[in-house]
N, C-alpha and C. Protein backbone atom coordinates (compact mmCIF):
# COMPACT_ATOMS: atom_id res chain seq x y z
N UNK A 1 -9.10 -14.06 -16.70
CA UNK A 1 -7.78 -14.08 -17.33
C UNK A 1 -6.72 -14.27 -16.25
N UNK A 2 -5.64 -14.83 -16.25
CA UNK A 2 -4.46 -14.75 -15.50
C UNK A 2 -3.78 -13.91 -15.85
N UNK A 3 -2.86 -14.07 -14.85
CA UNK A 3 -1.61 -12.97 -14.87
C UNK A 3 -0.64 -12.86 -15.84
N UNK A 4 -0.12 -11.47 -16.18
CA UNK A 4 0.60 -11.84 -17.61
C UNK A 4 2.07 -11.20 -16.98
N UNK A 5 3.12 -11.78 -17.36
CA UNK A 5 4.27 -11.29 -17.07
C UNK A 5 4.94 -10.54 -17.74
N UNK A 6 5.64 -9.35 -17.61
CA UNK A 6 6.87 -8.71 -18.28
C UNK A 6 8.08 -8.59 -17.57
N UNK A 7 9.02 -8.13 -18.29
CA UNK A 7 9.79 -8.47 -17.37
C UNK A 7 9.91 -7.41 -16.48
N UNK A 8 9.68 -6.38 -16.27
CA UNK A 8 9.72 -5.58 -14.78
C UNK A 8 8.35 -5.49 -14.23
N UNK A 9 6.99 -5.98 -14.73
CA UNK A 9 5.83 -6.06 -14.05
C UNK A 9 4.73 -7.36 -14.22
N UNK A 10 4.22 -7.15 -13.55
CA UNK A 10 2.90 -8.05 -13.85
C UNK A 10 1.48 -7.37 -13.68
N UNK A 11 0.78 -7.89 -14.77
CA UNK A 11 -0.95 -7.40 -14.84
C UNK A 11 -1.18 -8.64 -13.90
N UNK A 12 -2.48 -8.34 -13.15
CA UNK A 12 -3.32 -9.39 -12.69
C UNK A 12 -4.38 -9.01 -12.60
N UNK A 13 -5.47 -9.39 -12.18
CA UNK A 13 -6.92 -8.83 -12.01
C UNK A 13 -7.07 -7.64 -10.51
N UNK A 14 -5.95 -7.93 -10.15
CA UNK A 14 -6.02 -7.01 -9.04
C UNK A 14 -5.47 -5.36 -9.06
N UNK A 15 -4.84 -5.47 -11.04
CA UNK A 15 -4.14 -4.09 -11.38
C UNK A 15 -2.79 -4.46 -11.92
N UNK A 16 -1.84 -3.47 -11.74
CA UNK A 16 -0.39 -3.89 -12.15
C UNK A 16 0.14 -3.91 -11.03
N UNK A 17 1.49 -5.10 -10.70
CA UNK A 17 2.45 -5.17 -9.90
C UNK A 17 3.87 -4.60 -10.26
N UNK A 18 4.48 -3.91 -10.17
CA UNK A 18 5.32 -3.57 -10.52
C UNK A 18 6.37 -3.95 -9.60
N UNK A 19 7.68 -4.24 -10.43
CA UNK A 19 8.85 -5.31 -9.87
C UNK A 19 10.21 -4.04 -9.86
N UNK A 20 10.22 -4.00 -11.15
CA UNK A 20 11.37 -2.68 -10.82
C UNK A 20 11.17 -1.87 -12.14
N UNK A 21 11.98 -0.78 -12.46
CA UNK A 21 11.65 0.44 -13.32
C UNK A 21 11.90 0.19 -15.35
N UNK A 22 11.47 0.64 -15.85
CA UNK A 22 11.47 0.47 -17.15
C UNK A 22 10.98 1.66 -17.82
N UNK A 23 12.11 2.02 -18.95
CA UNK A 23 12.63 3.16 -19.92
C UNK A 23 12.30 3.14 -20.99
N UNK A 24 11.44 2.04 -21.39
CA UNK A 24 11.35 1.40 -22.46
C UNK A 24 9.63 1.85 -22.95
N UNK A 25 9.68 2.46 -24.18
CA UNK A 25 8.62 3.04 -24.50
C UNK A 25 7.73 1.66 -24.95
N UNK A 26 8.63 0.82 -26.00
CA UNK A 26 7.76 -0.25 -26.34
C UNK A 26 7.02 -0.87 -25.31
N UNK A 27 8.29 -1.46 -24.06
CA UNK A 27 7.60 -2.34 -22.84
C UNK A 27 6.41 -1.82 -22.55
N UNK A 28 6.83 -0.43 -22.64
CA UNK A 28 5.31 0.30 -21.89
C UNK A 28 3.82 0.25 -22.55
N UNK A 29 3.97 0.44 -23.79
CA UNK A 29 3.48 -0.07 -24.78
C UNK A 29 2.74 -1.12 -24.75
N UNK A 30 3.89 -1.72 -24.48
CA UNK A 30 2.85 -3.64 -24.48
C UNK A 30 1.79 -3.96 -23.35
N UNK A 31 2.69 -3.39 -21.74
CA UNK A 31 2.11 -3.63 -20.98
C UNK A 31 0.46 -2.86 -21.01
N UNK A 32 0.56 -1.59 -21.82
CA UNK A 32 -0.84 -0.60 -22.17
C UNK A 32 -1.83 -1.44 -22.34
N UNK A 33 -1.24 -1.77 -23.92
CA UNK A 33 -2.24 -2.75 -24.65
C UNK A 33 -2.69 -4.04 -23.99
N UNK A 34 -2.19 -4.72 -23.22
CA UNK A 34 -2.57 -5.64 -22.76
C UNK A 34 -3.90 -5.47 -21.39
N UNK A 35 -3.31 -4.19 -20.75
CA UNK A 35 -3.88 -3.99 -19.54
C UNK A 35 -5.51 -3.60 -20.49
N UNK A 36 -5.22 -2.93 -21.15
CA UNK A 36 -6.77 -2.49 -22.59
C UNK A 36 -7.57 -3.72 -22.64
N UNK A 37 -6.98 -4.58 -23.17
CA UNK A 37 -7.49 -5.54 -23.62
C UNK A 37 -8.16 -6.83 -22.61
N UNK A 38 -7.86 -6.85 -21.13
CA UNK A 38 -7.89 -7.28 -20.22
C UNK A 38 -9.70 -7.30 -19.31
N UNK A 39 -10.04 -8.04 -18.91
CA UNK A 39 -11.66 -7.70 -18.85
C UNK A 39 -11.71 -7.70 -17.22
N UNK A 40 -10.75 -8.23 -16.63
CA UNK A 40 -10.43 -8.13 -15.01
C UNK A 40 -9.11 -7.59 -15.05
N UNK A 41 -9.18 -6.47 -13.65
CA UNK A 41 -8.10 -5.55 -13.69
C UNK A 41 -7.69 -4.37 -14.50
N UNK A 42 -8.15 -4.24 -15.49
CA UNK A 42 -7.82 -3.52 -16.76
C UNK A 42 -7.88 -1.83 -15.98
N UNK A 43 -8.85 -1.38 -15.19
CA UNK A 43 -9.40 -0.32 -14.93
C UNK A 43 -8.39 0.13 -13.65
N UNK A 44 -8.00 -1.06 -12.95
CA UNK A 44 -6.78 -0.76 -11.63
C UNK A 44 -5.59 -0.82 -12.97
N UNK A 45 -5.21 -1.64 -13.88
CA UNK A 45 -3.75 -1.23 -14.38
C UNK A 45 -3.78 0.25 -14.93
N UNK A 46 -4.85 0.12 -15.74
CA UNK A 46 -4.73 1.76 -16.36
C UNK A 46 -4.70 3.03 -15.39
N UNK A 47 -5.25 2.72 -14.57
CA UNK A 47 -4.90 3.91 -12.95
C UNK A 47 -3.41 3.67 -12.51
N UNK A 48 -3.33 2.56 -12.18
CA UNK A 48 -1.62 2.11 -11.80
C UNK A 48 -0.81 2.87 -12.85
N UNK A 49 -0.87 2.77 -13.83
CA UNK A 49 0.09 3.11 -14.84
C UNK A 49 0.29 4.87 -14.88
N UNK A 50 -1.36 5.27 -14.86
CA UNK A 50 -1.30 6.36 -14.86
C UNK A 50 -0.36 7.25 -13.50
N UNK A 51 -0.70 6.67 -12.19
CA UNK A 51 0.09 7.07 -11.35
C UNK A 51 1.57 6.88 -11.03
N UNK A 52 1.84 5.97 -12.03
CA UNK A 52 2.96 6.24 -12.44
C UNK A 52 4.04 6.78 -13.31
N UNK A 53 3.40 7.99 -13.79
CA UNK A 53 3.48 8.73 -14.92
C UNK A 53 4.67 9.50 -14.02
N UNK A 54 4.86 10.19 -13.11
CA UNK A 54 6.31 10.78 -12.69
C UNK A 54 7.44 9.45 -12.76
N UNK A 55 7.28 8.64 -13.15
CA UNK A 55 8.46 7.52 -13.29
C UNK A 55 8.89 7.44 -14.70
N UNK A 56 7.52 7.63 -15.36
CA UNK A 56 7.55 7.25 -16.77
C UNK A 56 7.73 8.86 -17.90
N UNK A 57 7.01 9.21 -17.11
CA UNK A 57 6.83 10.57 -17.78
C UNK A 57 5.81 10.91 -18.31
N UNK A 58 4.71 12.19 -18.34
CA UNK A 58 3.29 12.09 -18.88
C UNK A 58 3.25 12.24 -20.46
N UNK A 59 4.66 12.49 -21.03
CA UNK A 59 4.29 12.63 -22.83
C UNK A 59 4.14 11.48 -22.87
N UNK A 60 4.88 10.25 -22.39
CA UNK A 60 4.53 8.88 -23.10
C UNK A 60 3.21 8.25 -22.10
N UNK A 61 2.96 8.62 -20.95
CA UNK A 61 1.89 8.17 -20.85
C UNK A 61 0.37 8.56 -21.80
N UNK A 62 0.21 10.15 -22.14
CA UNK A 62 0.06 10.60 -23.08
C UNK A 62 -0.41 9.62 -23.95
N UNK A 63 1.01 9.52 -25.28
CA UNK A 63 1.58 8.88 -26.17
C UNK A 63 0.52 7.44 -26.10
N UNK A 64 1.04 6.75 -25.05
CA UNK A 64 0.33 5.90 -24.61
C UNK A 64 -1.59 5.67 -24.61
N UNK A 65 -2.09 6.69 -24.06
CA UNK A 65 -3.73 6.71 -23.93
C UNK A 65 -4.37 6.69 -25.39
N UNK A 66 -5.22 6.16 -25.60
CA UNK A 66 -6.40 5.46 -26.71
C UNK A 66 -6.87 7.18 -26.77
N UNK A 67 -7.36 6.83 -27.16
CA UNK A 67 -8.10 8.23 -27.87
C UNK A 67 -9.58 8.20 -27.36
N UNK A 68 -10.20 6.91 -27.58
CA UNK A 68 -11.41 5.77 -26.60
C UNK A 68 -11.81 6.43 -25.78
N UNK A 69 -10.38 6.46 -24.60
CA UNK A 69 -10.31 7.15 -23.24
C UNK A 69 -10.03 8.46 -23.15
N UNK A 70 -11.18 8.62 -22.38
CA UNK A 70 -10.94 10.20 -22.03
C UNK A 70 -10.10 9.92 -21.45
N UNK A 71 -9.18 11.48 -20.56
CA UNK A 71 -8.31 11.55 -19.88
C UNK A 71 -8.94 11.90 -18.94
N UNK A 72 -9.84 12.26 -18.32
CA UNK A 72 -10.52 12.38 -16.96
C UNK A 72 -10.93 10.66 -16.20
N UNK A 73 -11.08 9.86 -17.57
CA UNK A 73 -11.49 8.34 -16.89
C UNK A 73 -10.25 7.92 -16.81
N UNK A 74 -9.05 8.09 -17.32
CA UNK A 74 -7.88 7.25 -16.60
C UNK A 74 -7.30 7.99 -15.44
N UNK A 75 -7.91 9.62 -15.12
CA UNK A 75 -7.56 10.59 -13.89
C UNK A 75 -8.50 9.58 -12.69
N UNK A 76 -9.63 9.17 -13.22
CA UNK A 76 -10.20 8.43 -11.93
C UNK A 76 -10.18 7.08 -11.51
N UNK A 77 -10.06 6.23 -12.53
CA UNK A 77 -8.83 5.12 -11.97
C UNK A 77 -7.97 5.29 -11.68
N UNK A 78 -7.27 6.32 -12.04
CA UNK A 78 -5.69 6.12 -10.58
C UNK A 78 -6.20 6.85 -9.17
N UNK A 79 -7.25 7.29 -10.11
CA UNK A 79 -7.66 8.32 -8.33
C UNK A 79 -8.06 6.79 -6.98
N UNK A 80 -8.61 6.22 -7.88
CA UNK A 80 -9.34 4.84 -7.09
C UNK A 80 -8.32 3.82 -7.08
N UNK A 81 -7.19 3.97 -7.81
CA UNK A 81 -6.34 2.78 -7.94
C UNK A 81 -5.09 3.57 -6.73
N UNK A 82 -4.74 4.59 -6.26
CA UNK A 82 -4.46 5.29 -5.30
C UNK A 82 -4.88 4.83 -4.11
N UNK A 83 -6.33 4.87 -4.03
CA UNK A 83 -6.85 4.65 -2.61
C UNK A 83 -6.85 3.86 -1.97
N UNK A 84 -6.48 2.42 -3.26
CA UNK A 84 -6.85 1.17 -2.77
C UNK A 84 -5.12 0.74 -3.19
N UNK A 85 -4.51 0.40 -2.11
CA UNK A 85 -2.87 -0.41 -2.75
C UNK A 85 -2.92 -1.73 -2.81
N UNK A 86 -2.38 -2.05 -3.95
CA UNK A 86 -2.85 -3.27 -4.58
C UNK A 86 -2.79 -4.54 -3.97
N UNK A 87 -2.31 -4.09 -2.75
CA UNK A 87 -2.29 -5.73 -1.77
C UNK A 87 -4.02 -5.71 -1.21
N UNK A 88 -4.80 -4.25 -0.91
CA UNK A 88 -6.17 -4.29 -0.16
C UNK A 88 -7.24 -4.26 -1.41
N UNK A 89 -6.63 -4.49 -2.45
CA UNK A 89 -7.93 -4.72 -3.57
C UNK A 89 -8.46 -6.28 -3.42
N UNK A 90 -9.45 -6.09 -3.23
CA UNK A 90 -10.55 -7.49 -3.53
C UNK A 90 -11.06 -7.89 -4.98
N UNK A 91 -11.02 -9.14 -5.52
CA UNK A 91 -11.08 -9.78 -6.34
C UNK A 91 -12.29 -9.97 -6.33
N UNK A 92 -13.16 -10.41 -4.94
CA UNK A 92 -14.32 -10.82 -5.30
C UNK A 92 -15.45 -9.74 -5.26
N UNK A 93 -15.34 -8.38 -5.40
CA UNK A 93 -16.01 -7.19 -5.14
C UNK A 93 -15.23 -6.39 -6.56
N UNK A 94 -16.43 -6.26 -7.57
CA UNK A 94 -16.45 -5.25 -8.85
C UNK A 94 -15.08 -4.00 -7.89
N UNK A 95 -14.67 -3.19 -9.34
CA UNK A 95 -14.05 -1.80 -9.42
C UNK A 95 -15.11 -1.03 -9.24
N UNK A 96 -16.20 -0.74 -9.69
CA UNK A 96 -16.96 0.23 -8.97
C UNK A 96 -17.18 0.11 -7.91
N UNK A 97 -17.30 -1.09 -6.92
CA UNK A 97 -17.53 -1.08 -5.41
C UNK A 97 -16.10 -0.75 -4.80
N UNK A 98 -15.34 -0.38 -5.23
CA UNK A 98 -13.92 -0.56 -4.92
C UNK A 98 -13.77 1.14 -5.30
N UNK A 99 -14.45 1.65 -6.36
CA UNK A 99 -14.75 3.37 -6.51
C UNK A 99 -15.59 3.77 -5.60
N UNK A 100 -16.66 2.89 -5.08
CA UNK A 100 -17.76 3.62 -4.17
C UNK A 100 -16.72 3.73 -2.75
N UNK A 101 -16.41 2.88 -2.45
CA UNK A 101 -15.57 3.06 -1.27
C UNK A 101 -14.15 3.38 -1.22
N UNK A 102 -13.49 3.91 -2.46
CA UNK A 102 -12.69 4.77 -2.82
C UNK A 102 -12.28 5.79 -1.10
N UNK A 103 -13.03 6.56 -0.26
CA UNK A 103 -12.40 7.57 0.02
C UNK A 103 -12.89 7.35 1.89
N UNK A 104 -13.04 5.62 2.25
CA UNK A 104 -13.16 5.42 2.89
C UNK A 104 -11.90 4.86 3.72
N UNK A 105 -11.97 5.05 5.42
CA UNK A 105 -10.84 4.81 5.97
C UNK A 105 -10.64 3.35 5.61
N UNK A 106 -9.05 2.73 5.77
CA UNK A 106 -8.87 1.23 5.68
C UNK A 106 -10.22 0.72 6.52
N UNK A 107 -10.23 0.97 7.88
CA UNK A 107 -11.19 -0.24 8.96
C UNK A 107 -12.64 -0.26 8.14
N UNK A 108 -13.07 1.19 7.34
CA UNK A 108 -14.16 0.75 6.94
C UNK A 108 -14.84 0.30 5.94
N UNK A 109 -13.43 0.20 4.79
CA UNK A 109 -13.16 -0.88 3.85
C UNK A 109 -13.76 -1.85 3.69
N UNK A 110 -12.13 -1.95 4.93
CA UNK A 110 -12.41 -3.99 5.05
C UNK A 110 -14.26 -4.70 5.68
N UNK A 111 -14.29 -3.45 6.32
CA UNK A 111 -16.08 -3.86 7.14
C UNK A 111 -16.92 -4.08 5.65
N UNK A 112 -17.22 -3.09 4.39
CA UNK A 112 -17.71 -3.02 3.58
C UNK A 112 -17.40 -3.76 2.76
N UNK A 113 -16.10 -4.44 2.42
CA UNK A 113 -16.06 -5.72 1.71
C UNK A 113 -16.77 -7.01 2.14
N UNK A 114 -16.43 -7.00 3.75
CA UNK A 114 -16.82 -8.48 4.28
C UNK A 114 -18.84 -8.30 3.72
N UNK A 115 -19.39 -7.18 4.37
CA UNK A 115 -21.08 -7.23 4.08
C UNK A 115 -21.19 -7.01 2.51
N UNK A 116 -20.45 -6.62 1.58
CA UNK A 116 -20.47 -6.66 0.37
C UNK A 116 -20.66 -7.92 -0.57
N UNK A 117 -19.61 -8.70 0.22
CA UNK A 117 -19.55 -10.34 -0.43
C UNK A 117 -20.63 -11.40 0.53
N UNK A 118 -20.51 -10.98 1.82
CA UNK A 118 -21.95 -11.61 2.47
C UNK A 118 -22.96 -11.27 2.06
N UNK A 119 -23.74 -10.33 1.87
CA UNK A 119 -24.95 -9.87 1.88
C UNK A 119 -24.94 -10.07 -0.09
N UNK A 120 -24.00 -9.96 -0.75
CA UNK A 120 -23.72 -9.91 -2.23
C UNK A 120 -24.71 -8.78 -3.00
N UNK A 121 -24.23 -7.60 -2.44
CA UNK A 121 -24.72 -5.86 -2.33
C UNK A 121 -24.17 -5.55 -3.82
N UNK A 122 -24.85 -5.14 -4.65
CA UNK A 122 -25.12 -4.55 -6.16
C UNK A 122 -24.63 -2.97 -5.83
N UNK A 123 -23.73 -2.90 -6.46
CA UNK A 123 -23.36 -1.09 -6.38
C UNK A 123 -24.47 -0.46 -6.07
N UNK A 124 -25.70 -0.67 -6.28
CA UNK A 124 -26.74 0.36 -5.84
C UNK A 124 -26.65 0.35 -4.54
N UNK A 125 -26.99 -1.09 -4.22
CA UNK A 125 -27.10 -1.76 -2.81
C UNK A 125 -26.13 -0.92 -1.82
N UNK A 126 -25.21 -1.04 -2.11
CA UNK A 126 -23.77 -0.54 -1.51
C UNK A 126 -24.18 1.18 -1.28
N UNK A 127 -24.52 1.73 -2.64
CA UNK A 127 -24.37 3.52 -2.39
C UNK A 127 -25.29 3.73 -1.19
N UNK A 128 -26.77 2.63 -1.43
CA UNK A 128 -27.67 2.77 -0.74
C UNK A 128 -27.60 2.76 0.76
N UNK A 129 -26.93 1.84 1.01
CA UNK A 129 -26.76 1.19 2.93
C UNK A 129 -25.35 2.35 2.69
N UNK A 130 -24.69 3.03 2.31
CA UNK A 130 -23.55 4.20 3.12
C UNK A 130 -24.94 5.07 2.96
N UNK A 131 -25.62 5.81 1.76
CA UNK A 131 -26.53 6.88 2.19
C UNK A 131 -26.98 6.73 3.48
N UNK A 132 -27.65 5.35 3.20
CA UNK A 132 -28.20 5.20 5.11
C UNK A 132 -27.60 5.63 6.43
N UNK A 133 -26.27 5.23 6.06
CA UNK A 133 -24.85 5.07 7.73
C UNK A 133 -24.87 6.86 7.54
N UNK A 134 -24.94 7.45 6.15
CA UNK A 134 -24.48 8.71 6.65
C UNK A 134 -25.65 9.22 7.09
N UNK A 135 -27.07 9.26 7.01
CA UNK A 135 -27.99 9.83 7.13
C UNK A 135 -28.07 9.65 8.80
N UNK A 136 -27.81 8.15 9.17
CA UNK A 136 -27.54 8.17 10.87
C UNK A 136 -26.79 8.84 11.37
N UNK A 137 -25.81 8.86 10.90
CA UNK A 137 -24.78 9.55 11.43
C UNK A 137 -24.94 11.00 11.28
N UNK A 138 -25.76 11.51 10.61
CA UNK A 138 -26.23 13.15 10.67
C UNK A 138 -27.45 13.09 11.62
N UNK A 139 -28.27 11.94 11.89
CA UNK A 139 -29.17 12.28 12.99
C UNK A 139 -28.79 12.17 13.92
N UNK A 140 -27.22 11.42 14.06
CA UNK A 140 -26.55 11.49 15.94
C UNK A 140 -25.66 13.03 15.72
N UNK A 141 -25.42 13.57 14.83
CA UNK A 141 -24.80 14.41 15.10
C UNK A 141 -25.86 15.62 15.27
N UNK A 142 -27.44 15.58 14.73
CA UNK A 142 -28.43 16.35 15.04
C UNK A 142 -28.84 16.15 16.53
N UNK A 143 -28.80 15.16 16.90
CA UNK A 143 -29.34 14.74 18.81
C UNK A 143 -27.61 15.60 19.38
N UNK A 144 -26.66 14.95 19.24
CA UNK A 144 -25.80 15.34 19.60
C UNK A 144 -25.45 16.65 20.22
N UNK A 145 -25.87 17.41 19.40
CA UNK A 145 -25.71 18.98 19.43
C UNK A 145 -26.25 19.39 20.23
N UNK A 146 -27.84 19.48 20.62
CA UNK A 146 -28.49 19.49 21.71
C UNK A 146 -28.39 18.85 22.87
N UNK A 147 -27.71 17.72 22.88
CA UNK A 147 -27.14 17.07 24.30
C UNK A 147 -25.92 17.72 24.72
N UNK A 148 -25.16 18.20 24.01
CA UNK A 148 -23.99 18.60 24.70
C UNK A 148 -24.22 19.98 24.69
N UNK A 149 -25.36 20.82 24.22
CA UNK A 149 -26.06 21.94 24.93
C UNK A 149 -26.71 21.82 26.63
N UNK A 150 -27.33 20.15 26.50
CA UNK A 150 -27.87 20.33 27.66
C UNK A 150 -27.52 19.66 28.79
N UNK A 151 -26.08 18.97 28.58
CA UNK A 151 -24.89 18.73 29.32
C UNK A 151 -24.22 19.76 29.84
N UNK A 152 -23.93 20.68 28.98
CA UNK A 152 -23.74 22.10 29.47
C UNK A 152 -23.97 23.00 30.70
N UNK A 153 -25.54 22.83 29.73
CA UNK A 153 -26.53 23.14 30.98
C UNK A 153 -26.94 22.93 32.24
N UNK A 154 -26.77 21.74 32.00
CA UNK A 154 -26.45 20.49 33.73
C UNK A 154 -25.38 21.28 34.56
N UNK A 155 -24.27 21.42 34.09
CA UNK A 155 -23.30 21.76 34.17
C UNK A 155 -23.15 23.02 34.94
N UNK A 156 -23.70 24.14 34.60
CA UNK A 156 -24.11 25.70 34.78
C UNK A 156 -25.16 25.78 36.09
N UNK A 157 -26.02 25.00 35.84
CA UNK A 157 -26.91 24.62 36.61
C UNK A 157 -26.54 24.15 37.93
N UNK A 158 -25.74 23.14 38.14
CA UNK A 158 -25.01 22.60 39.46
C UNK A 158 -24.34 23.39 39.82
N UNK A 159 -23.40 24.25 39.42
CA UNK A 159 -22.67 24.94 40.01
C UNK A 159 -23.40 26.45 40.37
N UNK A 160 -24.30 26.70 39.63
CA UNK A 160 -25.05 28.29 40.06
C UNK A 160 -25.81 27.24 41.26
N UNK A 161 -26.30 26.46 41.42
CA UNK A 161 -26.85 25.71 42.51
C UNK A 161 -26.28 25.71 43.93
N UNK A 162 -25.22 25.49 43.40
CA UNK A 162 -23.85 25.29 45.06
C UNK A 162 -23.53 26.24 45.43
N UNK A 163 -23.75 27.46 44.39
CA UNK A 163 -23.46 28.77 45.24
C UNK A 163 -24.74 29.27 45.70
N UNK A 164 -25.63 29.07 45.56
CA UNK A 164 -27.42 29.46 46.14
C UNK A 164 -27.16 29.35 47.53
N UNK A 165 -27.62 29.80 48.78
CA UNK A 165 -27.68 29.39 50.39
C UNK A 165 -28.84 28.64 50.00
N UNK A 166 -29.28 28.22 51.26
CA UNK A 166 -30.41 26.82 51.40
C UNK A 166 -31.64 27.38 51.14
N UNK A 167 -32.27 27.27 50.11
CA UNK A 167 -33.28 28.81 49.81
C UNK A 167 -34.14 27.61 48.89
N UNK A 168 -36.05 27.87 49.65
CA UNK A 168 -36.78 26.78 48.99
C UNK A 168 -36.81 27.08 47.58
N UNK A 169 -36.05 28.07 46.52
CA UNK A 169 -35.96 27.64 45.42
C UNK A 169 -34.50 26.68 44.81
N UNK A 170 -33.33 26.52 46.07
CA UNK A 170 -32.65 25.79 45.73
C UNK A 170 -33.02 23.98 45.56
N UNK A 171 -33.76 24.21 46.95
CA UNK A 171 -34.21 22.78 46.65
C UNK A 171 -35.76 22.52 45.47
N UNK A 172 -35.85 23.10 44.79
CA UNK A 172 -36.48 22.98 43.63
C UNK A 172 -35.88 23.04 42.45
N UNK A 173 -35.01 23.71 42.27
CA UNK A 173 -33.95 23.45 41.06
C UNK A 173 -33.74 22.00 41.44
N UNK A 174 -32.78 21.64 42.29
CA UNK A 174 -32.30 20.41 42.40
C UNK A 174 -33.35 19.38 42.36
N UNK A 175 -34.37 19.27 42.78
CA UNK A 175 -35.25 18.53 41.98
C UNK A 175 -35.39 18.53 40.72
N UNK A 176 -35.50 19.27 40.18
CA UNK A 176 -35.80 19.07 38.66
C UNK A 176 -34.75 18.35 38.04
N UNK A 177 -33.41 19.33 38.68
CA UNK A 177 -32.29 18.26 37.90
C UNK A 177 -32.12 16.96 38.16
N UNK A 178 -32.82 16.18 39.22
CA UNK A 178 -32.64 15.09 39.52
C UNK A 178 -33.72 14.30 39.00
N UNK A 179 -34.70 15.17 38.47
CA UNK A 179 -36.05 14.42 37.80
C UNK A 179 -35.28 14.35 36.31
N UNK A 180 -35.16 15.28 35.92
CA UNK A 180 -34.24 15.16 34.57
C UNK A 180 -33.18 13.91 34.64
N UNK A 181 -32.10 13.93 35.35
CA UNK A 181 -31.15 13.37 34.95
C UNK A 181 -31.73 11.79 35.16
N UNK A 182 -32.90 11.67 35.75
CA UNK A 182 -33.31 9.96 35.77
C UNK A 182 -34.15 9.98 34.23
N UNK A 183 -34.66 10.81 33.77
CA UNK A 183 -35.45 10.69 32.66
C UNK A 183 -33.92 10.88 31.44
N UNK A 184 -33.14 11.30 31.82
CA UNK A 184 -31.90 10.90 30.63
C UNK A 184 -31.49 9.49 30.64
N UNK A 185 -30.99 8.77 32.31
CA UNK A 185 -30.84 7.76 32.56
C UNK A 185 -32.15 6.29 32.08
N UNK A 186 -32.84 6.74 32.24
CA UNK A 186 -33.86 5.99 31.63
C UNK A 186 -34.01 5.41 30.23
N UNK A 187 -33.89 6.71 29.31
CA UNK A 187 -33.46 6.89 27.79
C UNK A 187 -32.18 5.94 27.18
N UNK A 188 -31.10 6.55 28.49
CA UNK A 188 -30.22 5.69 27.87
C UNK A 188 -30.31 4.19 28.49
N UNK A 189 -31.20 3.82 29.57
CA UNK A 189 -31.02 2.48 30.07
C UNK A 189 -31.86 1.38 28.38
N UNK A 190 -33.25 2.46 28.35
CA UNK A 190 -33.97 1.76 27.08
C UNK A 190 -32.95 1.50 25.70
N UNK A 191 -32.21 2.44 25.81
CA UNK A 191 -31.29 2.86 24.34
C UNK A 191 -30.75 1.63 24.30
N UNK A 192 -29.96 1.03 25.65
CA UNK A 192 -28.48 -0.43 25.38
C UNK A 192 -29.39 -1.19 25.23
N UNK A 193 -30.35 -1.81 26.07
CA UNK A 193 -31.21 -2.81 25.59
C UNK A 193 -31.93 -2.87 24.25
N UNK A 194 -31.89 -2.18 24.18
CA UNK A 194 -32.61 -2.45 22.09
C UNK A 194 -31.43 -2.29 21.55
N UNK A 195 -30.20 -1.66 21.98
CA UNK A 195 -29.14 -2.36 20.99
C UNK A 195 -28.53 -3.74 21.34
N UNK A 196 -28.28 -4.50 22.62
CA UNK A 196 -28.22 -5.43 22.93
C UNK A 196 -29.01 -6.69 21.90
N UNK A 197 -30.40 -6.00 22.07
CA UNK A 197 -31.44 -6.87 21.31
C UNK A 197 -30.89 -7.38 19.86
N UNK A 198 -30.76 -6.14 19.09
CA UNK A 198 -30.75 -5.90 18.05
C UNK A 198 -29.49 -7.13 17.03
C-alpha cells in the first residue's frame, strides 16, 4: 500500500509521520481506521498513535481502540514503535524482527538488519543467532571471571616476589610465573590466528 495523507499526518509502511498537532476526534478517527485496515505499517501506526496519547489524550485514544485489540497489544507496539524512531525502521525486515530487536542498542540494530536482509533470517532464525551471541557472551563472561582472578593473582604474586631476598624458593616462584605467563601467551597467540582465519 502507499502512503496515505491527512492533513497533519501521514501513514506509510514505516508507521505514522506526524506533521503537526490535531484536536480533532474525527481526524483521529480516520487516521485509526485506516492505520487498521493497512497490511504494511499498521502495527508501527497503532504504537505511534498510541504513544501519542499525552497529545491526544487516553479517553479518545481509548474511544478510539477496536475492541479486536487488546490493550496490552497496542501497549506493545508502541513499546516497539518507541524503540525504533521512524526514520531507523526498515521496510525490508517484518515488525516482529523489528520487536525481536526492539531493546537493542542503535549499532546493534543496524548490524542485525544488514545479516537479517543478507542472510534473509526468519524470526526464528533471528531469536536463534542472538540466543547464540548471548550464550557467547556468557561463556566470555564465564572465562572472564577466572582470568581476572588470575590476573590478580599474577599480580599478588610479583609483588610478594620482589619483596622475597634471593632465596632458592624465589627463583622458583618466578619460574613458574614465567612458565605460566608463556602458556597464557601462547593461548592467546593460537586465539588471533583462528580469529584472523575465521
Amino acid at each position: 500500500m502507499g502512503n496515505v495523507r491527512f492533513r497533519w499526518a501521514m501513514i506509510t509502511e514505516r508507521g505514522l509521520a506526524v506533521q503537526s498537532t490535531c484536536d480533532s476526534l474525527d481526524e483521529w478517527r480516520s487516521v485509526f481506521n485506516e492505520a487498521l485496515g493497512r497490511q504494511d505499517g499498521a502495527r508501527f501506526a497503532l504504537g505511534d498513535l498510541w504513544n501519542m496519547r499525552h497529545v491526544v489524550g487516553d479517553e479518545i485514544i481509548e474511544e478510539l481502540r477496536p475492541e479486536k485489540i487488546e490493550l496490552h497489544t497496542i501497549q506493545n507496539y508502541a513499546w516497539v514503535a518507541k524503540n525504533w524512531p521512524y526514520g531507523m525502521r526498515d521496510t525490508r525486515i517484518s515488525f516482529t524482527h523489528h520487536e525481536i530487536l526492539a531493546p537493542l542498542e542503535v549499532e546493534d540494530k543496524i548490524k542485525w538488519i544488514g545479516l537479517i536482509v543478507k542472510h534473509h533470517l526468519t524470526t526464528q532464525d533471528l531469536r536463534d543467532a542472538l540466543d547464540d551471541e548471548n550464550r557467547l557472551q556468557g561463556d566470555a563472561h564465564v572465562i572472564r571471571a577466572p582470568l581476572n582472578a588470575l590476573l590478580k593473582f599474577l599480580e599478588g604474586a610479583r609483588l610478594a616476589v620482589d619483596r622475597l631476598p634471593a632465596v632458592p624458593e624465589k627463583e622458583e616462584i618466578v619460574r613458574a610465573i614465567v612458565a605460566l605467563d608463556a602458556a597464557l601467551r601462547k593461548m592467546a597467540d593460537t586465539y588471533m590466528k583462528r580469529e584472523k582465519a575465521a
